[in-house]
N, C-alpha and C. Protein backbone atom coordinates (compact mmCIF):
# COMPACT_ATOMS: atom_id res chain seq x y z
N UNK A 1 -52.01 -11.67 -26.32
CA UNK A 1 -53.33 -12.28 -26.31
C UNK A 1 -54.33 -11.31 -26.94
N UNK A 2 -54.99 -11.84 -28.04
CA UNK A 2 -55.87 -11.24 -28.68
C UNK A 2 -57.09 -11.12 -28.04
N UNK A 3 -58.13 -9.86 -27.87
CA UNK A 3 -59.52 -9.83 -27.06
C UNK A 3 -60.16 -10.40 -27.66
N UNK A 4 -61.18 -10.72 -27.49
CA UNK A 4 -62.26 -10.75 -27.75
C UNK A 4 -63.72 -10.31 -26.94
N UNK A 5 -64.37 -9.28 -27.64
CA UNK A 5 -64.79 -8.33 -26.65
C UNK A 5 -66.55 -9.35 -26.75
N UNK A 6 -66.58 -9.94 -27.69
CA UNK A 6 -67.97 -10.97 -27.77
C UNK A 6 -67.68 -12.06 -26.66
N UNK A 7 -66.59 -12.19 -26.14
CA UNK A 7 -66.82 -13.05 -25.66
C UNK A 7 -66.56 -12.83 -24.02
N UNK A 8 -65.77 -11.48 -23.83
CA UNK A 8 -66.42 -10.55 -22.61
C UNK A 8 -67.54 -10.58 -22.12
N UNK A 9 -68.44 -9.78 -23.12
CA UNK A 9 -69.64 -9.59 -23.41
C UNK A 9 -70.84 -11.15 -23.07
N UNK A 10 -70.12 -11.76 -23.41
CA UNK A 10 -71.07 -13.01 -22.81
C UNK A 10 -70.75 -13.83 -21.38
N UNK A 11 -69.33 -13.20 -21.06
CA UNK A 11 -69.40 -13.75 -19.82
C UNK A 11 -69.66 -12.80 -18.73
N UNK A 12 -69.86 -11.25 -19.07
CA UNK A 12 -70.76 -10.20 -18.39
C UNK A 12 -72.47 -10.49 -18.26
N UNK A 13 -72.95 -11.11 -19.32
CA UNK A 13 -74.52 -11.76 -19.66
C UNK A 13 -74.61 -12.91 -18.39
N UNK A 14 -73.79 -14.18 -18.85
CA UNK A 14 -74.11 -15.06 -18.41
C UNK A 14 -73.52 -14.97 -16.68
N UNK A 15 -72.85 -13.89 -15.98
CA UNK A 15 -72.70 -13.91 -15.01
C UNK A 15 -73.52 -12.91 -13.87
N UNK A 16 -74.20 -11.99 -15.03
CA UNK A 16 -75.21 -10.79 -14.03
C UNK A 16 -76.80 -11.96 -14.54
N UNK A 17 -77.02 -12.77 -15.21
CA UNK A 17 -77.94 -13.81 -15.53
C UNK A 17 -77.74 -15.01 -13.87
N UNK A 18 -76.87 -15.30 -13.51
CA UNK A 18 -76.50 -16.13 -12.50
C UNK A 18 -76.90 -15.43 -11.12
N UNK A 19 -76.26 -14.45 -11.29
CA UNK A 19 -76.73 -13.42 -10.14
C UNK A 19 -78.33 -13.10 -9.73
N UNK A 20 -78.94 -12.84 -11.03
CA UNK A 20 -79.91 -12.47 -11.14
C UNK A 20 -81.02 -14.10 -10.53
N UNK A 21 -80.45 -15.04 -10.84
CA UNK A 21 -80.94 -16.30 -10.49
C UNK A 21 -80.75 -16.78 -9.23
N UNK A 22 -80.00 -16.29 -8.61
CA UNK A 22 -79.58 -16.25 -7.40
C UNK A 22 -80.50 -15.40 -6.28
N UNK A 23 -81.05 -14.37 -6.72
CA UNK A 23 -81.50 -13.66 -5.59
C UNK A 23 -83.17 -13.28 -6.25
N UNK A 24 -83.44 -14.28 -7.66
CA UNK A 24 -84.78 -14.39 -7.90
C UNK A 24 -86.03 -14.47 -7.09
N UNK A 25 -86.84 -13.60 -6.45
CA UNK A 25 -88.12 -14.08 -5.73
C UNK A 25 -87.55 -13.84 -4.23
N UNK A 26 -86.51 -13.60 -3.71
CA UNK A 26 -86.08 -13.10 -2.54
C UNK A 26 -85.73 -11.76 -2.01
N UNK A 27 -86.23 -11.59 -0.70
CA UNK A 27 -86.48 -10.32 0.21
C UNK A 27 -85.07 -9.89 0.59
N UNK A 28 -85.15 -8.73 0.51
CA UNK A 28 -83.54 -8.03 0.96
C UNK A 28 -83.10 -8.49 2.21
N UNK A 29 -84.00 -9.14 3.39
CA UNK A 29 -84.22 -9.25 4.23
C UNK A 29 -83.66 -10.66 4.59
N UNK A 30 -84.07 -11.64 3.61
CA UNK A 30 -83.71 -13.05 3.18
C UNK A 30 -82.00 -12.64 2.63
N UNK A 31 -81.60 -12.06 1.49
CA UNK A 31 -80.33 -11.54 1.12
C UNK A 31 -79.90 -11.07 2.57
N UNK A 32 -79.60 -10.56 3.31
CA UNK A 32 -79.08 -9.75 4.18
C UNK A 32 -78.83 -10.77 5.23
N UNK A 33 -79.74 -12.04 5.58
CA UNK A 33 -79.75 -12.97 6.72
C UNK A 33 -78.44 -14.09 5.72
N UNK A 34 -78.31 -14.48 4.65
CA UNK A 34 -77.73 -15.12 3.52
C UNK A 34 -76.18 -14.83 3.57
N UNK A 35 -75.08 -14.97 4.44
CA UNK A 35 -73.77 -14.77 3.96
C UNK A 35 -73.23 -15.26 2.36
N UNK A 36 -73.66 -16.67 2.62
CA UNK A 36 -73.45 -17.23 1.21
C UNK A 36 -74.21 -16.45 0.08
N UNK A 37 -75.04 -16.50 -0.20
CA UNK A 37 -75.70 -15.83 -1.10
C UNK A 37 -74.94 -13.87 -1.76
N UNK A 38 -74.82 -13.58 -0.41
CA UNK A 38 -74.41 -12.32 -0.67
C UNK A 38 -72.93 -12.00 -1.23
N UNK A 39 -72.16 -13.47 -0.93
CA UNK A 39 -70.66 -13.47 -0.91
C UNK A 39 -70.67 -13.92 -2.70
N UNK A 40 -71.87 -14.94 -3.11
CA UNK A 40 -72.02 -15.44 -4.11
C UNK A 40 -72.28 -14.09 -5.20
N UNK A 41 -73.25 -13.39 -4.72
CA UNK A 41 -73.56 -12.40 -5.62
C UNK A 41 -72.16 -11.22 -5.99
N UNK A 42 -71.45 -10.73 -4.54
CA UNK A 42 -70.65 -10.19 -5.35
C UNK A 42 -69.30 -10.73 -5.61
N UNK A 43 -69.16 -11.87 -5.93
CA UNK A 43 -68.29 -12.41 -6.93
C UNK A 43 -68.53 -12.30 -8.32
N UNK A 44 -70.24 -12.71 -8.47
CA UNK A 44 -70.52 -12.58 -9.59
C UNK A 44 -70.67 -11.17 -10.52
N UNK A 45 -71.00 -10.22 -9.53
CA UNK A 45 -70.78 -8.98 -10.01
C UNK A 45 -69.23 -8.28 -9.87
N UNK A 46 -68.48 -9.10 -9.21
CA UNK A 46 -67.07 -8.97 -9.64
C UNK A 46 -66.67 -9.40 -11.22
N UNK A 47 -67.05 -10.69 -11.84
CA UNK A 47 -67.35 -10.69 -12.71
C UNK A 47 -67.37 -10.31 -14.04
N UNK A 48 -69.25 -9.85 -13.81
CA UNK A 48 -69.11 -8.94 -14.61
C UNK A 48 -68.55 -7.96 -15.42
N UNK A 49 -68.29 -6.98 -14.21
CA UNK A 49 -67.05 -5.79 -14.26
C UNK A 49 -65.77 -6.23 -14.57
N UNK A 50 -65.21 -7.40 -14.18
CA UNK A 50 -64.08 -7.95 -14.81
C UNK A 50 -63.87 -7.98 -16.15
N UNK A 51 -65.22 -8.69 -16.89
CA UNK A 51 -65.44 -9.04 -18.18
C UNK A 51 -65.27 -7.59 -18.76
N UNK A 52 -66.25 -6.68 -18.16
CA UNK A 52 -66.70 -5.27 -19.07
C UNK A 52 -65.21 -4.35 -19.54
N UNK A 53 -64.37 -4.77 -18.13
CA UNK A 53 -62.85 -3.96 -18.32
C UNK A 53 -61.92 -4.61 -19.25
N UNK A 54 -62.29 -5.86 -19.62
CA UNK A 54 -61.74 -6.32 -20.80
C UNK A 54 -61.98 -5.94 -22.24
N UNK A 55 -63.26 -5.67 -22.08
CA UNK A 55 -63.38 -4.95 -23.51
C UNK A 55 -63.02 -4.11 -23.69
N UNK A 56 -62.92 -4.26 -25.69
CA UNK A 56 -61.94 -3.00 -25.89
C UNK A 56 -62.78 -1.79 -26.16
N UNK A 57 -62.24 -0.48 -25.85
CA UNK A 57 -62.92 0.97 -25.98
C UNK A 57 -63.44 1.23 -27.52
N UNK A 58 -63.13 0.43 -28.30
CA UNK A 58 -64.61 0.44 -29.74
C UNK A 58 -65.09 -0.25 -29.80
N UNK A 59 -65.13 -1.12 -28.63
CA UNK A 59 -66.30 -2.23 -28.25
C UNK A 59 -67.49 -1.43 -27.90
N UNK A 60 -66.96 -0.66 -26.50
CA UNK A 60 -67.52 -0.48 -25.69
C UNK A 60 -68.59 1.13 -26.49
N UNK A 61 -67.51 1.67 -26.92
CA UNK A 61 -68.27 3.29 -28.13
C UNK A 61 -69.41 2.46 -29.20
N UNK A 62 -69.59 1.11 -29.21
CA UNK A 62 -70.47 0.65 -30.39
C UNK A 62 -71.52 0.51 -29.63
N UNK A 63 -71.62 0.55 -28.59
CA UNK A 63 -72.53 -0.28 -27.59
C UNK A 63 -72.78 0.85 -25.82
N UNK A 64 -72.71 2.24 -26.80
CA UNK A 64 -72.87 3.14 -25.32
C UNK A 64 -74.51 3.12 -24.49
N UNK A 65 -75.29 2.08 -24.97
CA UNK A 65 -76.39 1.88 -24.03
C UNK A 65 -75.97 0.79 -22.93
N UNK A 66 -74.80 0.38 -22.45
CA UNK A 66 -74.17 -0.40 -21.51
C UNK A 66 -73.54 0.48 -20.59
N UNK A 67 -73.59 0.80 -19.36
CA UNK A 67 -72.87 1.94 -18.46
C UNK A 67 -71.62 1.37 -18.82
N UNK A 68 -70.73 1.34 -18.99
CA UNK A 68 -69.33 0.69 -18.83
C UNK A 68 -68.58 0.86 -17.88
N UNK A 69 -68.55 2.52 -17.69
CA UNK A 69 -67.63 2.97 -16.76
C UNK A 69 -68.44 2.68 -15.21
N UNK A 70 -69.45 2.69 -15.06
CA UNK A 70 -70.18 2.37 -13.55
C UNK A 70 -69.84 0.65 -13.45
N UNK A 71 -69.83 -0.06 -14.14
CA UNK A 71 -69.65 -1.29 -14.00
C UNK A 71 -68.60 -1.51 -13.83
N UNK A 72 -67.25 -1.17 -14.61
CA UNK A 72 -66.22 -0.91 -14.07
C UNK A 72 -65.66 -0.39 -12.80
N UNK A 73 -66.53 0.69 -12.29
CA UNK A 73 -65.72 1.60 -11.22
C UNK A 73 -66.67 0.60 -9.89
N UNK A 74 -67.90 -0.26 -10.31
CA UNK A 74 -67.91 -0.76 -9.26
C UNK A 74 -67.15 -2.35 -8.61
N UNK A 75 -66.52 -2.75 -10.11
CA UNK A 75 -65.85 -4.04 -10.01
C UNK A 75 -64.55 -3.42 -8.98
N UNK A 76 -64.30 -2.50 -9.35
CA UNK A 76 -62.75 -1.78 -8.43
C UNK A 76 -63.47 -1.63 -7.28
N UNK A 77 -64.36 -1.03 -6.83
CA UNK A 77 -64.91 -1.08 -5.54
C UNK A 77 -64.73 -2.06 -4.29
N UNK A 78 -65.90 -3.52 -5.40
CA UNK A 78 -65.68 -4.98 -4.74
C UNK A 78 -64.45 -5.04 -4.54
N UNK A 79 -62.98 -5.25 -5.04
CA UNK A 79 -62.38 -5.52 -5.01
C UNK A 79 -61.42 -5.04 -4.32
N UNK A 80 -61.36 -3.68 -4.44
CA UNK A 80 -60.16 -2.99 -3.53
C UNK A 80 -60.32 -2.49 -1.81
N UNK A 81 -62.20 -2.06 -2.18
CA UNK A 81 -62.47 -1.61 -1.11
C UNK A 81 -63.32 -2.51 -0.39
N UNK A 82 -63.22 -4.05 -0.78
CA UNK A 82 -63.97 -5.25 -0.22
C UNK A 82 -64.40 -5.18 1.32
N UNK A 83 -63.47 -4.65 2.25
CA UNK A 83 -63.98 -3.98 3.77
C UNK A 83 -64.79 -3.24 3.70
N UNK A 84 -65.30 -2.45 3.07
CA UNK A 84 -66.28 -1.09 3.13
C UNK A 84 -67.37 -1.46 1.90
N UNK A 85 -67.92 -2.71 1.76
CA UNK A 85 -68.61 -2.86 0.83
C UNK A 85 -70.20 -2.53 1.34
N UNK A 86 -70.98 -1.84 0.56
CA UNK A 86 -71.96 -1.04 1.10
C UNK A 86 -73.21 -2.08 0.57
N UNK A 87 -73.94 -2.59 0.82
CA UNK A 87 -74.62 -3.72 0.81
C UNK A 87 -75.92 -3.08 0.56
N UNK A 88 -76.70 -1.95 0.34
CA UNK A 88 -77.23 -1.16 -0.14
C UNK A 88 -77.45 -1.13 -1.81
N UNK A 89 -75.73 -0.44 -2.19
CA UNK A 89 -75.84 -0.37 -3.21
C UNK A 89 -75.45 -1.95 -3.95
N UNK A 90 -74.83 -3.04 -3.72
CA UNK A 90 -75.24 -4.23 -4.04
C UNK A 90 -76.63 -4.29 -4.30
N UNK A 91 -77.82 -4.54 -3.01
CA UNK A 91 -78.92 -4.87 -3.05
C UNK A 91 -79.55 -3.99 -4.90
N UNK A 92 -79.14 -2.73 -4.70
CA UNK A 92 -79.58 -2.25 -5.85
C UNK A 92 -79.73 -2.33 -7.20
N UNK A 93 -78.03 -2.94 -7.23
CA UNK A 93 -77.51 -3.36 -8.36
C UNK A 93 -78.38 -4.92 -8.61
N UNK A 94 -78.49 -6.02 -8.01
CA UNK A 94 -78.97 -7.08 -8.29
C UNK A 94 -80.67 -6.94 -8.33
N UNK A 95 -81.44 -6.15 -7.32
CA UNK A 95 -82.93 -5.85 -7.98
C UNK A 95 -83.13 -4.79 -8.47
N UNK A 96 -82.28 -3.92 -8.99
CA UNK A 96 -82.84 -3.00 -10.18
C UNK A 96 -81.92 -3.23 -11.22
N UNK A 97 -80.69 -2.74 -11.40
CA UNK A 97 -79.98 -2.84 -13.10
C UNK A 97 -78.94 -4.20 -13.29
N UNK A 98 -78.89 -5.17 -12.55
CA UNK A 98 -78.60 -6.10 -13.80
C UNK A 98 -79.83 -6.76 -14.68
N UNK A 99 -81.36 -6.25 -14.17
CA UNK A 99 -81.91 -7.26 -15.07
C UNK A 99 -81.97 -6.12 -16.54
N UNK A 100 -81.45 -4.87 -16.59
CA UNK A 100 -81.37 -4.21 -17.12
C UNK A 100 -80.44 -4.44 -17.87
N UNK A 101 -79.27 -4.58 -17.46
CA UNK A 101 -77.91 -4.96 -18.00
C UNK A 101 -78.14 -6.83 -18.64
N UNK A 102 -78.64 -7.29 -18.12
CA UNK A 102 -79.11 -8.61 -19.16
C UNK A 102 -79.53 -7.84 -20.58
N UNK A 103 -80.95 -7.21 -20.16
CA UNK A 103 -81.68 -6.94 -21.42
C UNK A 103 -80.82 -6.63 -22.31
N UNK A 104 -80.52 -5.52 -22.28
CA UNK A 104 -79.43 -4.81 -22.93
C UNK A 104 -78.33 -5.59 -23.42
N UNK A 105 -77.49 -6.69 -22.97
CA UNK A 105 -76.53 -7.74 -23.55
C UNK A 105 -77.47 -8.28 -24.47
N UNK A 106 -78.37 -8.84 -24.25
CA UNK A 106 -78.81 -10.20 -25.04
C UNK A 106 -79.46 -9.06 -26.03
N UNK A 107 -79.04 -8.02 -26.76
CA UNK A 107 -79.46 -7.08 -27.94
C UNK A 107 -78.42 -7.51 -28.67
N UNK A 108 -77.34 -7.49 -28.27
CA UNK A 108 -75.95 -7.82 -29.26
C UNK A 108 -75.24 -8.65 -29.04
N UNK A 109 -75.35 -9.64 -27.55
CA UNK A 109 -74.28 -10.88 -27.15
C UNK A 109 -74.73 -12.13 -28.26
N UNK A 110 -74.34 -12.98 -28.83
CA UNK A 110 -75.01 -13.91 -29.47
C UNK A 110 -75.77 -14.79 -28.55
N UNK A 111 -76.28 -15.55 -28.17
CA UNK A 111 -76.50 -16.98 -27.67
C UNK A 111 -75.20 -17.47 -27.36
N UNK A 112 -75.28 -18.35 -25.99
CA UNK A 112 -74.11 -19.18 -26.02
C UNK A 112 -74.60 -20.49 -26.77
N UNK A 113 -73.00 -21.42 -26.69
CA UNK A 113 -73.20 -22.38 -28.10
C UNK A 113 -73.24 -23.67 -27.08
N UNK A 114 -74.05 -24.73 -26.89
CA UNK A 114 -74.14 -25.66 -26.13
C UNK A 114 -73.40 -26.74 -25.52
């Protein structure tokens, strides 16, 4: 199976974009009372990191304003260490750097096609 790292790349966009829509205009406080919401978010930032570990490493060297390896090492986190998930650094990740990690995609992801 051939990569395609554009199209990684847009399902890392359009899934920290979902996330980000998800916990729009709401209190950590509201997130924290929210099972669903919180279970929703880190799927979606499972995701992400899913997508990002698919791309290939001269994807990723064309495009070193994307953490790669933090996005990565936190998709292994969700996933392996899903009991000990620290809800802290979630909260962080969804109101401070994915709207960062949007910006930053939509520099080089194309548009999706309708």
């Amino acid at each position: 199976m051939q990569r395609d790292d554009g199209v990684f790349a847009g399902h890392m966009l359009d899934s920290a974009a979902k996330a980000l829509g998800l916990v729009g205009g709401r209190t950590r406080a509201e997130f924290d009372a929210d099972e669903t919401l919180q279970l929703a978010c880190l799927q979606l930032i499972q995701r992400v990191g899913e997508a990002a570990r698919h791309t290939s490493e001269a994807f990723r060297a064309q495009h070193p304003e994307v953490e790669w390896d933090r996005i990565i090492g936190m998709r292994h986190r969700v996933v392996h260490d899903y009991f000990e998930v620290n809800w802290d650094i979630v909260w962080d990740v969804l109101a401070v750097h994915l709207s960062d990690l949007v910006e930053r995609l939509q520099r080089f992801v194309p548009p999706a096609e309708p």
